[in-house]
C-alpha atoms as a PDB file:
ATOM      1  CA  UNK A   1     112.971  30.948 301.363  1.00  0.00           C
ATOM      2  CA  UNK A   2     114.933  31.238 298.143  1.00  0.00           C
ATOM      3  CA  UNK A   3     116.255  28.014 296.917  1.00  0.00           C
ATOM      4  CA  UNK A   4     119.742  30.717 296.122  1.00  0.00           C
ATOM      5  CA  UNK A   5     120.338  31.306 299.721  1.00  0.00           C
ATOM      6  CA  UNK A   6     121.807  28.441 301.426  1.00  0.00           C
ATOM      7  CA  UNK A   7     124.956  27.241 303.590  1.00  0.00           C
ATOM      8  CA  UNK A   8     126.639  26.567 300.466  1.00  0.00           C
ATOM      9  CA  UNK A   9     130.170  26.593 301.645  1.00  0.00           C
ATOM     10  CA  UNK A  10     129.137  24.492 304.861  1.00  0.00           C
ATOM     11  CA  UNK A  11     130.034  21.043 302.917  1.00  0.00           C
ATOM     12  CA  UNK A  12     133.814  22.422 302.728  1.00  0.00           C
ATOM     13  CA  UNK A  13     136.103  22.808 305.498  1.00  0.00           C
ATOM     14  CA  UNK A  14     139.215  23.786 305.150  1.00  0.00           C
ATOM     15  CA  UNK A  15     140.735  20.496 305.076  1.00  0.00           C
ATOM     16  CA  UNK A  16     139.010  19.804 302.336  1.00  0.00           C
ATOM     17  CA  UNK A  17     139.656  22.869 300.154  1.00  0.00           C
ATOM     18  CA  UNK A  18     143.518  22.481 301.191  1.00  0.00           C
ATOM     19  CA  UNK A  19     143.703  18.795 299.942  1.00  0.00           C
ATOM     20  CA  UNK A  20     141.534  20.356 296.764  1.00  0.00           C
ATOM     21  CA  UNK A  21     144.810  22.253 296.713  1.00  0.00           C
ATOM     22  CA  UNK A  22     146.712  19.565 297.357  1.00  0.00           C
ATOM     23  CA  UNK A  23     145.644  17.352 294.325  1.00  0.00           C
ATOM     24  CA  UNK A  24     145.747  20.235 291.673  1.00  0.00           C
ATOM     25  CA  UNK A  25     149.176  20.592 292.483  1.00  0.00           C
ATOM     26  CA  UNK A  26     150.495  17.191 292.343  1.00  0.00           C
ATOM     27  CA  UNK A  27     148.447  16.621 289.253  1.00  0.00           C
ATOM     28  CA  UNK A  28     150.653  19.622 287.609  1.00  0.00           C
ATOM     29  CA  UNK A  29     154.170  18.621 289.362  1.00  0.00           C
ATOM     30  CA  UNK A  30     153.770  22.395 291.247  1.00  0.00           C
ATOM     31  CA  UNK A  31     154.634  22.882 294.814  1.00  0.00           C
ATOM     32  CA  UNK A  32     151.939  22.426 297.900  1.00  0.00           C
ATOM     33  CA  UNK A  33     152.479  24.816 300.191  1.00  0.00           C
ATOM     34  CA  UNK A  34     150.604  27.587 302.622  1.00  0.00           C
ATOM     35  CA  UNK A  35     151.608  30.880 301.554  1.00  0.00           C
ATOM     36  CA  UNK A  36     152.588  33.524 304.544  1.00  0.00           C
ATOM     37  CA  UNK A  37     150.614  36.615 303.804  1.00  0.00           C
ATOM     38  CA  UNK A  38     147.151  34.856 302.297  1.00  0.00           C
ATOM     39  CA  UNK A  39     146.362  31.821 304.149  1.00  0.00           C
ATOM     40  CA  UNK A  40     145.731  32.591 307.242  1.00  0.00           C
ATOM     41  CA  UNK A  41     143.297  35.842 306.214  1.00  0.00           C
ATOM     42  CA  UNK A  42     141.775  33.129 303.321  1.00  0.00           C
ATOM     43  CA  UNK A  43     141.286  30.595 306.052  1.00  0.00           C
ATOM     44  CA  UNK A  44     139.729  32.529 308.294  1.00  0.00           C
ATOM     45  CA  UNK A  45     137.313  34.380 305.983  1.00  0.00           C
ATOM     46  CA  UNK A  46     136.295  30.634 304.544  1.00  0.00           C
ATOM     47  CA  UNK A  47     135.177  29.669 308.521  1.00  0.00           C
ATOM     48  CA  UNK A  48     133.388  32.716 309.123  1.00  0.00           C
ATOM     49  CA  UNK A  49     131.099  32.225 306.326  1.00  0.00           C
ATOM     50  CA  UNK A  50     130.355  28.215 306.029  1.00  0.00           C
ATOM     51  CA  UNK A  51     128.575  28.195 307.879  1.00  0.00           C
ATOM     52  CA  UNK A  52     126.107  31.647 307.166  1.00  0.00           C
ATOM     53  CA  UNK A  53     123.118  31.020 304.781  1.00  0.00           C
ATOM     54  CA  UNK A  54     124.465  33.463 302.101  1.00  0.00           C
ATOM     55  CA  UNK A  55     122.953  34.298 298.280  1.00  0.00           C
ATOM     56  CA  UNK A  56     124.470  32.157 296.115  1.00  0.00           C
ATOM     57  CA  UNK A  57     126.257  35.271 293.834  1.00  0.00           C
ATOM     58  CA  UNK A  58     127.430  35.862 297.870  1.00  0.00           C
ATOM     59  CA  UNK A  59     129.041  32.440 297.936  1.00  0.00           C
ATOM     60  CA  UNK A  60     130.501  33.006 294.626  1.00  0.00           C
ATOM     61  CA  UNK A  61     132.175  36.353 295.795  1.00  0.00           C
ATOM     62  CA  UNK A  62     133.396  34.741 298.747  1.00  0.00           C
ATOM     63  CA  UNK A  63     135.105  32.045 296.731  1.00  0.00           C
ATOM     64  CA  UNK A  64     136.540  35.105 294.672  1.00  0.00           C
ATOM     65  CA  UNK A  65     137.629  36.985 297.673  1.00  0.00           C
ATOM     66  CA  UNK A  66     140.002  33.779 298.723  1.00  0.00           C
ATOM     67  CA  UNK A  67     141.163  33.282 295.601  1.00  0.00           C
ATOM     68  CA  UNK A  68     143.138  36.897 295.566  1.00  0.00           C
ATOM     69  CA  UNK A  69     143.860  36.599 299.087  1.00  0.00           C
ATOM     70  CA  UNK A  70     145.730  33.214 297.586  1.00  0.00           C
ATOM     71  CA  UNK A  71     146.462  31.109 300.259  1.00  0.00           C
ATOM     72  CA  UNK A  72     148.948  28.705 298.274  1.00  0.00           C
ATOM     73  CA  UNK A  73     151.146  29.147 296.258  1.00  0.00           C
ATOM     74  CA  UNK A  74     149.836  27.756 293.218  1.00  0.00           C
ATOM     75  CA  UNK A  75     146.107  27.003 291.921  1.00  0.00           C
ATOM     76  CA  UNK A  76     144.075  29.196 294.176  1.00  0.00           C
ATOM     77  CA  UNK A  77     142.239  29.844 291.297  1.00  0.00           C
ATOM     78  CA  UNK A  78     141.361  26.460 290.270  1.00  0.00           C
ATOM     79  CA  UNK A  79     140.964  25.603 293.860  1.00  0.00           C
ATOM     80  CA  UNK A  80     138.170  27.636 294.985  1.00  0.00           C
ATOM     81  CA  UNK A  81     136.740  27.553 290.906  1.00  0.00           C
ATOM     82  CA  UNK A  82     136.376  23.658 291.662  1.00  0.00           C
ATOM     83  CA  UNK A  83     134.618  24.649 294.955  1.00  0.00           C
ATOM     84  CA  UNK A  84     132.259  26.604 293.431  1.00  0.00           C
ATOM     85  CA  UNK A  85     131.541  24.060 290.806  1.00  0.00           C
ATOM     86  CA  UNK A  86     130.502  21.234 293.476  1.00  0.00           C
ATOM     87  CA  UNK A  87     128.315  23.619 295.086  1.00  0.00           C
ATOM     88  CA  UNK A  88     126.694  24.887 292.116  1.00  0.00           C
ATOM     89  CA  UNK A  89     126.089  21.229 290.739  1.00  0.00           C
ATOM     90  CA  UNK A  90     122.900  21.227 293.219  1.00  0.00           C
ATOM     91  CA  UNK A  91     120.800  23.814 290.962  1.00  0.00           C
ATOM     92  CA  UNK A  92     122.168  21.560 288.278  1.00  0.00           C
ATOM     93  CA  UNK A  93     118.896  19.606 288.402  1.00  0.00           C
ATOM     94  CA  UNK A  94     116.314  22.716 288.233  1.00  0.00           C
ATOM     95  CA  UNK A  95     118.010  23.201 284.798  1.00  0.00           C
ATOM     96  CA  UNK A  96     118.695  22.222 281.138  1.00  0.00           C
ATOM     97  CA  UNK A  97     121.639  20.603 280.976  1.00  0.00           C
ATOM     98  CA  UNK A  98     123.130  23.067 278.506  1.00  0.00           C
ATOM     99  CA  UNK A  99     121.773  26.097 281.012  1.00  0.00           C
ATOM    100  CA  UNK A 100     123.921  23.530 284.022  1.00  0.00           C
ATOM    101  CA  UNK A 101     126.637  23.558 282.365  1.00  0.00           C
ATOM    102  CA  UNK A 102     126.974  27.744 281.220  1.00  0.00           C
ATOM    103  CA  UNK A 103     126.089  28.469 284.984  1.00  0.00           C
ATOM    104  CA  UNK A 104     129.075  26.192 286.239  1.00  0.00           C
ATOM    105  CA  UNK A 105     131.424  27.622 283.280  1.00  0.00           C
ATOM    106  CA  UNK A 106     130.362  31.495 284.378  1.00  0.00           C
ATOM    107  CA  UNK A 107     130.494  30.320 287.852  1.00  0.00           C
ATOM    108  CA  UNK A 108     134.268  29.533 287.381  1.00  0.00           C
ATOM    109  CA  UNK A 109     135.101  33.047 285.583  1.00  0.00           C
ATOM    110  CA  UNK A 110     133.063  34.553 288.355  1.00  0.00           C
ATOM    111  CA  UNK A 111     135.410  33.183 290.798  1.00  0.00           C
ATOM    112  CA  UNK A 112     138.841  33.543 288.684  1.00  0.00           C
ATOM    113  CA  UNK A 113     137.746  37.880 288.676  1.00  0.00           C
ATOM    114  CA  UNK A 114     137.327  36.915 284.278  1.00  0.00           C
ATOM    115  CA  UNK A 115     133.841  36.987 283.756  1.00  0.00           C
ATOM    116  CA  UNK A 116     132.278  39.417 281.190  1.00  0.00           C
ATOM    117  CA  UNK A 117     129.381  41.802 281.539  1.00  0.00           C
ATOM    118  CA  UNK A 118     127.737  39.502 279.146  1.00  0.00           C
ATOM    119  CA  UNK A 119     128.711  36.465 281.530  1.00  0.00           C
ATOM    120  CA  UNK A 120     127.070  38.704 284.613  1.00  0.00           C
ATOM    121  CA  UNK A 121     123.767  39.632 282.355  1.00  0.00           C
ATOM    122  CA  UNK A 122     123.790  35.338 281.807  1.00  0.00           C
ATOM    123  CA  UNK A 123     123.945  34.832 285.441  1.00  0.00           C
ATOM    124  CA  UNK A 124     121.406  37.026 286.467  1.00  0.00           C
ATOM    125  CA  UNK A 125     118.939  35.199 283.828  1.00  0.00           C
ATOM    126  CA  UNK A 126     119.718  32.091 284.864  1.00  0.00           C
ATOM    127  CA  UNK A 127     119.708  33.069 288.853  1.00  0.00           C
ATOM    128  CA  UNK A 128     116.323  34.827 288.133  1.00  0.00           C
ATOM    129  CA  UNK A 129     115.030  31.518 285.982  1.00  0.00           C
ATOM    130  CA  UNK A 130     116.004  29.366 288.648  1.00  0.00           C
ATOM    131  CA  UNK A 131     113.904  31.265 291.292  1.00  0.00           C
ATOM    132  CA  UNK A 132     110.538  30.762 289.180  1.00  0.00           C
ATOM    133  CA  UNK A 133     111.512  27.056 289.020  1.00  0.00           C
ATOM    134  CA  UNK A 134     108.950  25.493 291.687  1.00  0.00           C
END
C-alpha cells in the first residue's frame, strides 16, 4: 500500500484540535469559543474521517474543508494548518530537509485555500517523489 494513504487524522480527536484552538488563541489575547453555525458540521466531518485510511492530498482537503466550515471563532486556519503540519512531519524523514520543510509550508497554504498552481505542481512532485522512495 502507498506510504500516502494512511489514518492520518486518527492521532487527533477533537479534544485535541479544540485545545490546538485553545492555545492559538490565548497566545494572541483572542477569544476561545465554539462558533454556532460551524462547529458542530466541522466536528462531525473531523470524526467521520479519523479514522478512514484516506490519500494524504485527501487529509489535506479535509483539514481545508473544516477550516471554512470554522468552528471557532478565531484561528481555524492556523488550527487545522498546525494539524496538518504534525501529520505531515512523518514523510519528513523520506525527504531532504529543504524538500520537508516546502511540503509542510505548501501543506499549510493547501489548508488556508492560498496555495498557488505552482504550490499544487510542487506537491504533486514531491507526493510522486515520495512514492518511489522505498
Amino acid at each position: 500500500m502507498s506510504r500516502l494513504i494512511q489514518t492520518w487524522l486518527e492521532p487527533f480527536d477533537w479534544e485535541f484540535i479544540t485545545e490546538v484552538n485553545r492555545g492559538l488563541c490565548k497566545q494572541k489575547n483572542a477569544l476561545h469559543k465554539p462558533t454556532s453555525d460551524g462547529h458542530d458540521p466541522a466536528r462531525k466531518l473531523w470524526e467521520e474521517s479519523r479514522s478512514k485510511k484516506l490519500h494524504l492530498v485527501k487529509a489535506l482537503q479535509i483539514c481545508r474543508q473544516c477550516h471554512r466550515l470554522a468552528p471557532f471563532c478565531f484561528y481555524n486556519g492556523n488550527t487545522f494548518a498546525a494539524i496538518a503540519r504534525d501529520f505531515i512531519a512523518e514523510l519528513a524523514p523520506n525527504l531532504a530537509a529543504d524538500k520537508a520543510h516546502i511540503l509542510r509550508s505548501i501543506a499549510g497554504h493547501v489548508v488556508a485555500g492560498t496555495a498557488t498552481d505552482l504550490e499544487e505542481k510542487q506537491l504533486e512532485e514531491l507526493l510522486a517523489e515520495l512514492e518511489n522512495v522505498r
